[in-house]
N, C-alpha and C. Protein backbone atom coordinates (compact mmCIF):
# COMPACT_ATOMS: atom_id res chain seq x y z
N UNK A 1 -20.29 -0.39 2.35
CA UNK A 1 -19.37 -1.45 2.69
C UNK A 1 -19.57 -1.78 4.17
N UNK A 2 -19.64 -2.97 4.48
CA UNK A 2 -19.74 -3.38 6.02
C UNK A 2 -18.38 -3.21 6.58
N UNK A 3 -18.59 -3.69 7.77
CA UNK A 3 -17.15 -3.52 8.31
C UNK A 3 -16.68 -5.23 8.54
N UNK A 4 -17.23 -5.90 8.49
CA UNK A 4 -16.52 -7.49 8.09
C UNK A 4 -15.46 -6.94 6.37
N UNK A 5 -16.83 -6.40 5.88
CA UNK A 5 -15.53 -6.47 4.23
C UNK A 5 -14.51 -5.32 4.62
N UNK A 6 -14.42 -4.45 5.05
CA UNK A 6 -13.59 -3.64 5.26
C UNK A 6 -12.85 -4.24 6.34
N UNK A 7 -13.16 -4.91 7.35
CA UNK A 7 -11.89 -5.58 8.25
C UNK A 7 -11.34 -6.65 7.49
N UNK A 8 -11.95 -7.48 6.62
CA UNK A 8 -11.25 -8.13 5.87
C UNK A 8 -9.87 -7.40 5.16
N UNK A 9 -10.62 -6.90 4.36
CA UNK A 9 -9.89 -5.60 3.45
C UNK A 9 -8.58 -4.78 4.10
N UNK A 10 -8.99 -4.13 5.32
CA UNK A 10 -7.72 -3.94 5.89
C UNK A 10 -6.71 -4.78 5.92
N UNK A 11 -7.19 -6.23 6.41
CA UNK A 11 -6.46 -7.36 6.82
C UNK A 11 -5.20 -7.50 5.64
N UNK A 12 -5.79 -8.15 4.88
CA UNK A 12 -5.41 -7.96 3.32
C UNK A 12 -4.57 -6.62 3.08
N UNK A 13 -4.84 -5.89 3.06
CA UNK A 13 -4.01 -4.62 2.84
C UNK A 13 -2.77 -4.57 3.63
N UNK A 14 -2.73 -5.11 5.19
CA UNK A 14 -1.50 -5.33 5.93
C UNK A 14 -0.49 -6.15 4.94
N UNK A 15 -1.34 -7.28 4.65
CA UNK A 15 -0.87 -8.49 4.38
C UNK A 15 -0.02 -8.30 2.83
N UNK A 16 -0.62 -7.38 1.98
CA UNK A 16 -0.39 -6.89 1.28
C UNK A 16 0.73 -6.20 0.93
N UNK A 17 1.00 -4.66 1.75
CA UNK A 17 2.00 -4.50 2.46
C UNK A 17 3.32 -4.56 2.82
N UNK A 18 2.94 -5.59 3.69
CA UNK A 18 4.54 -6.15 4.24
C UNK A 18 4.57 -7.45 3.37
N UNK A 19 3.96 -8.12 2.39
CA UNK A 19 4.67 -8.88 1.62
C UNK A 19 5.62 -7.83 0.69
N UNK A 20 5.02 -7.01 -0.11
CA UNK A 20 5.85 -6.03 -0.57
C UNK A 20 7.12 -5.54 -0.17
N UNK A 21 7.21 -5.30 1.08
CA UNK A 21 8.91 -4.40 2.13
C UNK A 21 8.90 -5.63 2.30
N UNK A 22 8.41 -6.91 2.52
CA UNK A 22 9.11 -7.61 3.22
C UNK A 22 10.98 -8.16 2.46
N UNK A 23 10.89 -8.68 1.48
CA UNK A 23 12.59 -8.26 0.39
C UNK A 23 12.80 -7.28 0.62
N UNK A 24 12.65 -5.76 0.02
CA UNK A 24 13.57 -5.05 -0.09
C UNK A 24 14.23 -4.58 1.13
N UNK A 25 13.07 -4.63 2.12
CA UNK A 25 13.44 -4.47 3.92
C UNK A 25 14.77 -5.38 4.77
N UNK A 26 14.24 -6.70 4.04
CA UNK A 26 15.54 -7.58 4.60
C UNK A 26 17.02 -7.39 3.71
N UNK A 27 16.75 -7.31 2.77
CA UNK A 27 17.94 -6.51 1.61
C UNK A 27 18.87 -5.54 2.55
N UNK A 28 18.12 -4.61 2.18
CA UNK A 28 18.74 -3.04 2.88
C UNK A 28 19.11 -3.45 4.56
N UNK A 29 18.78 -4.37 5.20
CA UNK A 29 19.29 -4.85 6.93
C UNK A 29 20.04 -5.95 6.23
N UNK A 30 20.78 -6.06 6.01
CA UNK A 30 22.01 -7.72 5.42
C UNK A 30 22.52 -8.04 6.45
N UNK A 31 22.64 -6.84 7.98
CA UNK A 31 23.14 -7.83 9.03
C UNK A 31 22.27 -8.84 9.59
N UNK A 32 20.64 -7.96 9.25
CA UNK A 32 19.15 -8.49 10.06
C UNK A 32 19.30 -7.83 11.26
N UNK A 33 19.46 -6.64 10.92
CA UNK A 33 19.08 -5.96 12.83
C UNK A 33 17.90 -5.47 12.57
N UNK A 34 16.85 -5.38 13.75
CA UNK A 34 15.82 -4.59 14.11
C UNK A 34 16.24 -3.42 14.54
N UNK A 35 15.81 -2.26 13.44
CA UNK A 35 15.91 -0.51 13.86
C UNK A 35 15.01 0.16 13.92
N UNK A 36 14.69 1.15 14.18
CA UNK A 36 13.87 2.23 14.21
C UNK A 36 13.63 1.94 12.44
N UNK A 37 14.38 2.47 11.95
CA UNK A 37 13.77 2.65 10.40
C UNK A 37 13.40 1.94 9.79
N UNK A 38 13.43 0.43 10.69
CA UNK A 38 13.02 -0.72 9.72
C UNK A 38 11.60 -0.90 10.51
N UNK A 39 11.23 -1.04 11.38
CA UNK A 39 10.38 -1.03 12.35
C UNK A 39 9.16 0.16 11.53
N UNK A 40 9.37 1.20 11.50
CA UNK A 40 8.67 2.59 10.68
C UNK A 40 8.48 1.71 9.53
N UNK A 41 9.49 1.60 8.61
CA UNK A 41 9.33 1.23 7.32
C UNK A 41 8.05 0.16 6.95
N UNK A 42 8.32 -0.83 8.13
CA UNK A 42 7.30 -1.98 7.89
C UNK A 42 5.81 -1.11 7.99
N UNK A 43 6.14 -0.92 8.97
CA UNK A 43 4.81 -0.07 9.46
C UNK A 43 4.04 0.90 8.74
N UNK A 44 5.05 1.72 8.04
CA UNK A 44 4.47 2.44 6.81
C UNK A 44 4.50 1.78 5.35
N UNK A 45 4.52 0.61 5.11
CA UNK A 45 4.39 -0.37 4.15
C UNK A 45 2.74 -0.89 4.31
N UNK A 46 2.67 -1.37 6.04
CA UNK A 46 0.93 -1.93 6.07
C UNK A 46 0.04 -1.14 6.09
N UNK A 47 0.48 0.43 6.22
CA UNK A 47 -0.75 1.78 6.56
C UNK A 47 -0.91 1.93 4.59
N UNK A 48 -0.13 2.12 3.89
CA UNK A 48 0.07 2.00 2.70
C UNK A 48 -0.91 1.22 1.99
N UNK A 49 -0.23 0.07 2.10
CA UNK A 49 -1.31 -1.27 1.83
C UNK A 49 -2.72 -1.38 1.98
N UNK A 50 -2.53 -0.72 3.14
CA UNK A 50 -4.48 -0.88 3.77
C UNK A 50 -4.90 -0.14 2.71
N UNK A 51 -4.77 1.37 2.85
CA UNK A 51 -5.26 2.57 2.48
C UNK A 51 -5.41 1.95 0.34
N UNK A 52 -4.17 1.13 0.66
CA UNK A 52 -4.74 0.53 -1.35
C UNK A 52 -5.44 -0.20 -1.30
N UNK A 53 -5.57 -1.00 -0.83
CA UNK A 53 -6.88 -1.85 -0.40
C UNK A 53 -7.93 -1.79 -0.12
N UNK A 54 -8.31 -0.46 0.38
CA UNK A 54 -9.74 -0.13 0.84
C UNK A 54 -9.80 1.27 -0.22
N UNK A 55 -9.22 1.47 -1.20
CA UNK A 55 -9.24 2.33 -2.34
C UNK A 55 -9.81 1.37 -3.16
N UNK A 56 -9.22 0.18 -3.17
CA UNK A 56 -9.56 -0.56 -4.64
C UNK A 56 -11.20 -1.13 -3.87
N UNK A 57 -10.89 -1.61 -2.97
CA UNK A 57 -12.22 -2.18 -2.33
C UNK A 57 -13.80 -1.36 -2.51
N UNK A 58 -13.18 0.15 -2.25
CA UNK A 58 -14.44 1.12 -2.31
C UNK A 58 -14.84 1.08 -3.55
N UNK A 59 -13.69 1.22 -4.68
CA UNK A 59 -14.16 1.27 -5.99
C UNK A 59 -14.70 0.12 -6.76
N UNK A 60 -14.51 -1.13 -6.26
CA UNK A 60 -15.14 -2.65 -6.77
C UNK A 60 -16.60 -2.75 -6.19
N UNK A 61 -16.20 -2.31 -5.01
CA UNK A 61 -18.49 -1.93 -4.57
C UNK A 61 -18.61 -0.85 -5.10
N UNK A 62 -18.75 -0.04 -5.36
CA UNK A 62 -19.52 0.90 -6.41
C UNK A 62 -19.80 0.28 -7.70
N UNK A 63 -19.07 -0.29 -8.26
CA UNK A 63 -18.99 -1.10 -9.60
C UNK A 63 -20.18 -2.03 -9.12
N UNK A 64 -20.17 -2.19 -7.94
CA UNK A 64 -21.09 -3.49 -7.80
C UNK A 64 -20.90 -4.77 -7.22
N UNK A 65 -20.03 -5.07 -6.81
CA UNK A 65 -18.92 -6.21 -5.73
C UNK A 65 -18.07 -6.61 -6.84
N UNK A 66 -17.55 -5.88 -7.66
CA UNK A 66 -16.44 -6.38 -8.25
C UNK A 66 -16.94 -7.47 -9.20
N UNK A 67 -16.18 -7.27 -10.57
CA UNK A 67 -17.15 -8.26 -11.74
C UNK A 67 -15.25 -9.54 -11.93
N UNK A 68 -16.02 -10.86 -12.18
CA UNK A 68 -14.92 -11.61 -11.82
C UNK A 68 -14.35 -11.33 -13.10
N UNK A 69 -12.69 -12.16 -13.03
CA UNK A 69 -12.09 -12.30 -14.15
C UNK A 69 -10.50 -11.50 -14.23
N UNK A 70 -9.95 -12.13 -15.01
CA UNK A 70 -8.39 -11.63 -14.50
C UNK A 70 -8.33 -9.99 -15.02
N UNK A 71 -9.00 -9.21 -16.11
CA UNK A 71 -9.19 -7.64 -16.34
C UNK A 71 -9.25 -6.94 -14.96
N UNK A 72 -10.80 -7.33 -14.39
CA UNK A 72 -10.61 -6.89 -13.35
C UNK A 72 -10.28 -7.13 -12.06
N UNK A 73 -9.26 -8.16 -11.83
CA UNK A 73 -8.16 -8.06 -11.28
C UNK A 73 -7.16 -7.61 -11.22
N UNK A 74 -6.72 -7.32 -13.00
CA UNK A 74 -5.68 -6.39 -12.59
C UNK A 74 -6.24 -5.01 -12.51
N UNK A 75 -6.98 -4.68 -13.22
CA UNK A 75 -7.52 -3.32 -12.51
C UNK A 75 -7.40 -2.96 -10.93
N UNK A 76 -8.30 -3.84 -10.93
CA UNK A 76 -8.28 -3.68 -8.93
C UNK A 76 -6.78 -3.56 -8.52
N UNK A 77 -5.61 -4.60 -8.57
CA UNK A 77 -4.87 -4.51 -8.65
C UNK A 77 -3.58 -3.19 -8.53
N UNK A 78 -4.17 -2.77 -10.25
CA UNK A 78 -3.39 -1.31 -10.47
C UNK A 78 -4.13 -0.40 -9.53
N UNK A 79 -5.07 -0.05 -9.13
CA UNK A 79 -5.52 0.76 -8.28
C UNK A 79 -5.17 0.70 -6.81
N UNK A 80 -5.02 -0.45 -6.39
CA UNK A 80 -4.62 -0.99 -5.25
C UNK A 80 -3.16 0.07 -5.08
N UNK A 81 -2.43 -0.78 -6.00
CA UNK A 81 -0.76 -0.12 -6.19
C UNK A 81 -0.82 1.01 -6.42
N UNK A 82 -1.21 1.53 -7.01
CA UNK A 82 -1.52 3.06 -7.43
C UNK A 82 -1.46 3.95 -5.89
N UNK A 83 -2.79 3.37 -5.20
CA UNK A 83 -3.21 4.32 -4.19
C UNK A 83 -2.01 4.23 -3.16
N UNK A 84 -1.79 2.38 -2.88
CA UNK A 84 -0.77 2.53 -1.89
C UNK A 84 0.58 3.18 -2.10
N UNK A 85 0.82 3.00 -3.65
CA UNK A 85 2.56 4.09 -3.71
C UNK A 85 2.24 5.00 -3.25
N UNK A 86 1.24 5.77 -3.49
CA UNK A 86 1.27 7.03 -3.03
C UNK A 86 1.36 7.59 -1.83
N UNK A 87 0.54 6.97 -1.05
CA UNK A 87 0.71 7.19 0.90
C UNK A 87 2.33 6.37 0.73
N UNK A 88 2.60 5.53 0.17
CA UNK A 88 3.92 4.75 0.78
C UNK A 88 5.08 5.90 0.46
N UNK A 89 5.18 6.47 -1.01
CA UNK A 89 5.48 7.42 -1.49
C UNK A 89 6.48 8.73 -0.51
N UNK A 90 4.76 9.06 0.12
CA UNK A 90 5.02 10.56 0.86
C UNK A 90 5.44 9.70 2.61
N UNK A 91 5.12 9.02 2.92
CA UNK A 91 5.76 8.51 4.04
C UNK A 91 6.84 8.12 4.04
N UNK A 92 7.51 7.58 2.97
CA UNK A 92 8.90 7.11 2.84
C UNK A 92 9.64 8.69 2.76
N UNK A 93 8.90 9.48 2.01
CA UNK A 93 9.69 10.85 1.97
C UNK A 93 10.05 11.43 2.91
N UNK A 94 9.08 11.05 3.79
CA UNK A 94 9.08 12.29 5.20
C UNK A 94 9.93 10.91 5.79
N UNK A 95 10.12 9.62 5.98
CA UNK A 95 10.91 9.07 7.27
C UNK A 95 12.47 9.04 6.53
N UNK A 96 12.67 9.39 5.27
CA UNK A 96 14.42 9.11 4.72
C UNK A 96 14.79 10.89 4.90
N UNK A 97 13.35 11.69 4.59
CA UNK A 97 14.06 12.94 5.47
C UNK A 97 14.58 13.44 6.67
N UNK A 98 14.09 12.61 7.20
CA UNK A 98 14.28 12.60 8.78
C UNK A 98 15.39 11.73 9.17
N UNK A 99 15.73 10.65 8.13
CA UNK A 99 16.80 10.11 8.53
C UNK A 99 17.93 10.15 8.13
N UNK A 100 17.81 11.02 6.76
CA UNK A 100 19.45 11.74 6.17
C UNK A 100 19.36 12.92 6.99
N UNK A 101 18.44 13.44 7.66
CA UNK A 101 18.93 14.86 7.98
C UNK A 101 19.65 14.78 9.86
N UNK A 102 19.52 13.53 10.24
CA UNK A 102 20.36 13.03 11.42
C UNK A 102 19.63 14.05 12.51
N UNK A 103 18.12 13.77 12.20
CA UNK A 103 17.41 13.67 13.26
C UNK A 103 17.42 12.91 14.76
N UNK A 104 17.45 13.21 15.71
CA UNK A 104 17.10 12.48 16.86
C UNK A 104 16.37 13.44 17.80
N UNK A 105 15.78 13.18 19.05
CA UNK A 105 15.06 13.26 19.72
C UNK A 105 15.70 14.28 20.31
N UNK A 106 17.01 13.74 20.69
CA UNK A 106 17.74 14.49 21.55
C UNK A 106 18.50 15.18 20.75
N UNK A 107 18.77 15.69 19.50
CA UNK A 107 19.42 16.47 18.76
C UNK A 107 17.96 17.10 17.64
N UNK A 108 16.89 17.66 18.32
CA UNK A 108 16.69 17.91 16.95
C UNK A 108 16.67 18.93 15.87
N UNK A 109 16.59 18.76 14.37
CA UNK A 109 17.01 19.75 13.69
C UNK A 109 15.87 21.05 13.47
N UNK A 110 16.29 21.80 12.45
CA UNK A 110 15.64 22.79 11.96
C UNK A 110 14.92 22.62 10.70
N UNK A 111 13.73 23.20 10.47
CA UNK A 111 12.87 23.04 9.47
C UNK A 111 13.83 22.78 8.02
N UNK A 112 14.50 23.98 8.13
CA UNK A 112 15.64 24.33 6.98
C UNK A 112 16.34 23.50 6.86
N UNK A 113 16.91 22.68 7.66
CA UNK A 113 17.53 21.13 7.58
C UNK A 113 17.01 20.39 6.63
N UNK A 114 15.70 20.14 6.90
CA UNK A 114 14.81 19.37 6.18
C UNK A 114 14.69 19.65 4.56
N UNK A 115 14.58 20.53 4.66
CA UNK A 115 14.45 21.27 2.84
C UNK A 115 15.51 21.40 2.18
N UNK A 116 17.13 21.06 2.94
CA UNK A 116 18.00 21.49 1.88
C UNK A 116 18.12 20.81 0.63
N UNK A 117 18.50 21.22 -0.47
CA UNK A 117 18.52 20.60 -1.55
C UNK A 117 18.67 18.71 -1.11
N UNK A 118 20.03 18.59 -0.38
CA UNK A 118 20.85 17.08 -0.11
C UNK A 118 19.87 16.28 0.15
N UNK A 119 18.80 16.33 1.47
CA UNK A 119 18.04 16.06 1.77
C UNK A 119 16.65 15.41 1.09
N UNK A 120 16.68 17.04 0.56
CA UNK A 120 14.91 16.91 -0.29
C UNK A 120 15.43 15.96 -0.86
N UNK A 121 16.33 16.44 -2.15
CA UNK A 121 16.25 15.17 -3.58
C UNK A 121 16.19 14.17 -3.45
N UNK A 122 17.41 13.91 -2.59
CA UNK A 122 17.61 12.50 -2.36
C UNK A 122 16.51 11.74 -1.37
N UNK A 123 15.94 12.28 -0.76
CA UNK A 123 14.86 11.57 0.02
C UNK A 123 13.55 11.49 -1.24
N UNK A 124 13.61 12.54 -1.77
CA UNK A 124 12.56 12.10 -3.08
C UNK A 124 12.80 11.53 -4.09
N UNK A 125 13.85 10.81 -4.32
CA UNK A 125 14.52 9.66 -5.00
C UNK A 125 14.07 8.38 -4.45
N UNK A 126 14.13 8.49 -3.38
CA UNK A 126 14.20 6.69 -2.78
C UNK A 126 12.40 6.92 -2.64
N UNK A 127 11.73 7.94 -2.41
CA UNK A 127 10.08 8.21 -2.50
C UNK A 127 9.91 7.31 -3.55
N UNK A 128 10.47 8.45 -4.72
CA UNK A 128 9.90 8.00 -6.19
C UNK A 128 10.14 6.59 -6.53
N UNK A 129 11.07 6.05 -6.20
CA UNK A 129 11.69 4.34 -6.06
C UNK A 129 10.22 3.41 -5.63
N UNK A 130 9.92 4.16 -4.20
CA UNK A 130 8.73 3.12 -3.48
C UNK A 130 7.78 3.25 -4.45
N UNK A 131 7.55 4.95 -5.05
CA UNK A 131 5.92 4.89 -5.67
C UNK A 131 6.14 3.57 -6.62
N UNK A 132 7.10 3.85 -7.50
CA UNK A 132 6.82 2.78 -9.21
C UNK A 132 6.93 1.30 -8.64
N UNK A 133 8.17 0.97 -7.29
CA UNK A 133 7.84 -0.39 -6.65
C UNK A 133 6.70 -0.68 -6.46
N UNK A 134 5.81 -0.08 -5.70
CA UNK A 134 4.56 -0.51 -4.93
C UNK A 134 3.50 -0.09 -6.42
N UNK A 135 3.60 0.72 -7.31
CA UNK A 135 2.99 0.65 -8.94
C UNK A 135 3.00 -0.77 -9.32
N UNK A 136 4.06 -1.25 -9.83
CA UNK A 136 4.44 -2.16 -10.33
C UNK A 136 4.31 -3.78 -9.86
N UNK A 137 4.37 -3.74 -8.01
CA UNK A 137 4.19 -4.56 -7.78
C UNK A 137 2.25 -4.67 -7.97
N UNK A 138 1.58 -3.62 -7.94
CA UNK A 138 0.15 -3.85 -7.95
C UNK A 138 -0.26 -4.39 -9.31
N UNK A 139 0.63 -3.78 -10.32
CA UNK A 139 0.09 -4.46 -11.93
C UNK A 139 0.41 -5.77 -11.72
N UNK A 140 1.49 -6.27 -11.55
CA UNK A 140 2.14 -7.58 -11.55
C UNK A 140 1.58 -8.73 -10.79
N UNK A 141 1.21 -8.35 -9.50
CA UNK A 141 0.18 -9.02 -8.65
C UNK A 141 -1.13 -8.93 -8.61
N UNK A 142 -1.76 -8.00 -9.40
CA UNK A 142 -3.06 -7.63 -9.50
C UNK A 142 -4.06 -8.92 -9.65
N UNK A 143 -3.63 -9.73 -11.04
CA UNK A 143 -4.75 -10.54 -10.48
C UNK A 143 -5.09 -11.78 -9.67
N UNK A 144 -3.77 -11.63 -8.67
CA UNK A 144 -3.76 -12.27 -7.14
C UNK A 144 -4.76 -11.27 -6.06
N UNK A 145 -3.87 -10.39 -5.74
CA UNK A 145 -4.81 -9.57 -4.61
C UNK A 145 -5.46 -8.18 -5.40
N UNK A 146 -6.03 -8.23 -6.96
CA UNK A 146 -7.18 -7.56 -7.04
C UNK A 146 -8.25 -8.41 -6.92
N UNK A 147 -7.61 -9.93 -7.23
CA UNK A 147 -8.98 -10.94 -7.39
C UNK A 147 -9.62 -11.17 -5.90
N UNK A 148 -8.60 -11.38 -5.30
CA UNK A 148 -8.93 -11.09 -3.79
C UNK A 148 -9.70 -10.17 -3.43
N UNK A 149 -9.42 -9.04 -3.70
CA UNK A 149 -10.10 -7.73 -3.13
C UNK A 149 -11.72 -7.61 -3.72
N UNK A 150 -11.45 -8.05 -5.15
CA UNK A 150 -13.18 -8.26 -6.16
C UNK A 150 -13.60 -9.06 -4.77
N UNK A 151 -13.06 -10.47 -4.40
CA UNK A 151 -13.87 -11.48 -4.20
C UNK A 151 -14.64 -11.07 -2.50
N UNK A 152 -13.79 -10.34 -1.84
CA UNK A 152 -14.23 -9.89 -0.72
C UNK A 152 -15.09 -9.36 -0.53
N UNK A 153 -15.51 -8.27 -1.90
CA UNK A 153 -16.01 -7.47 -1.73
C UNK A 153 -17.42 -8.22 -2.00
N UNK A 154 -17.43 -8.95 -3.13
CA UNK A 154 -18.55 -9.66 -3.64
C UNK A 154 -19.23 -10.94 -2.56
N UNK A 155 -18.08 -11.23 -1.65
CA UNK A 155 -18.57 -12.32 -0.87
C UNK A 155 -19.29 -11.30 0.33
N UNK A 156 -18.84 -9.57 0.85
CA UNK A 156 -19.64 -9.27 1.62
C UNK A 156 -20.82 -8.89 1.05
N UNK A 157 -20.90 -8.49 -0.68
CA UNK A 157 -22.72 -8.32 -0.88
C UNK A 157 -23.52 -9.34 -0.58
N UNK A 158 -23.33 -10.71 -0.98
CA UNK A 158 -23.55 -11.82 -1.18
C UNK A 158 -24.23 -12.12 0.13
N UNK A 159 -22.90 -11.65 1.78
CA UNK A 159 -23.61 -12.19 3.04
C UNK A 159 -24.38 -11.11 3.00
N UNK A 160 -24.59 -9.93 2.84
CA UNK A 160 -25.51 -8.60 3.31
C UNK A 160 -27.04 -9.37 2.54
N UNK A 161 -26.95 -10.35 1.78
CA UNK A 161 -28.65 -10.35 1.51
C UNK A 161 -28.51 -9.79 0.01
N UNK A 162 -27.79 -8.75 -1.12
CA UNK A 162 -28.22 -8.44 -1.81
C UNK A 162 -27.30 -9.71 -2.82
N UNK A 163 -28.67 -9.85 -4.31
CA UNK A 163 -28.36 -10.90 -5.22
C UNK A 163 -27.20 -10.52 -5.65
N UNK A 164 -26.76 -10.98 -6.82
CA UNK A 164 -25.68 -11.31 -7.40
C UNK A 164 -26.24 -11.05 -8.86
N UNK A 165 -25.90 -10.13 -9.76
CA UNK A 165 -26.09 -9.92 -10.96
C UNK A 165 -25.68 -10.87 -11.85
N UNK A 166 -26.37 -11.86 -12.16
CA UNK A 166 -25.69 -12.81 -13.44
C UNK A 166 -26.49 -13.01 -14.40
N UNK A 167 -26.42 -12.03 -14.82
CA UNK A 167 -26.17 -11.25 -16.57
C UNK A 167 -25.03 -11.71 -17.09
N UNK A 168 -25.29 -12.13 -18.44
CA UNK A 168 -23.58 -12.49 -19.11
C UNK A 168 -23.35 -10.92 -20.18
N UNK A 169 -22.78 -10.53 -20.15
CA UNK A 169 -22.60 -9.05 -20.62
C UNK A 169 -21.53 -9.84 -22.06
């Protein structure tokens, strides 16, 4: 993969991302304040995103720059969502642990804080929430930004010089 398709790809993956938090983010702020946790949140929404994006991206060049058509779009798609719940997942876990357990800088807690039952579950509740969101939103949107992600990938073989397989299978 070059790094034009992969800076693309990142790009996309931001973009990706924070379209996703961008509702449920403004939801959960109903006054619209800028916080720390919303600020993180976004932020761990586009690291998310990327990381699905350049999951699905790696796996559409191996395939070969991605074969067109709405299947594998949503494929790409579900993989996309797939990979990003998962980093979004464990990052949402670790920043709602840190923020039910009334962390601060200047107060901070103990490991054991972190692990108590109150904590864990419920911070791995609102986890498990992001994984099937950011799941779901990848099936549902898939063959928007998997088609995207095929087409990136296929438009960087395309500039690198190598042909284009058109075989009708």
């Amino acid at each position: 993969m070059t790094s034009t398709v992969r800076n693309r790809l990142l790009a996309l993956g931001v973009l990706w991302g924070l379209l996703l938090a961008a509702v449920p983010a403004l939801y959960m702020t109903s006054p619209y304040r800028l916080t720390g946790l919303l600020v993180v949140g976004l932020a761990s929404a586009a690291l998310s995103g990327c990381v699905g994006t350049l999951v699905a991206g790696r796996r559409a060049a191996k395939k070969g720059g991605g074969r067109p058509g709405l299947l594998a779009g949503v494929g790409a798609g579900t993989l996309q969502g797939l990979a990003g719940g998962v980093v979004a997942a464990l990052l949402i876990w670790a920043l709602m642990a840190v923020s039910i357990s009334d962390f601060t800088l200047r107060n901070p807690v103990e490991l054991s804080v972190l692990m108590s039952p109150t904590v864990f579950i419920g911070s791995f509740f609102v986890a498990l929430s992001a994984f099937a969101y950011a799941l779901v939103g990848g099936v549902l949107l898939g063959p928007i930004f998997g088609t995207l992600v095929n087409r990136t990938v296929r438009a960087g073989k395309n500039a690198a010089g190598e042909k284009e397989d058109l075989v009708v299978r």
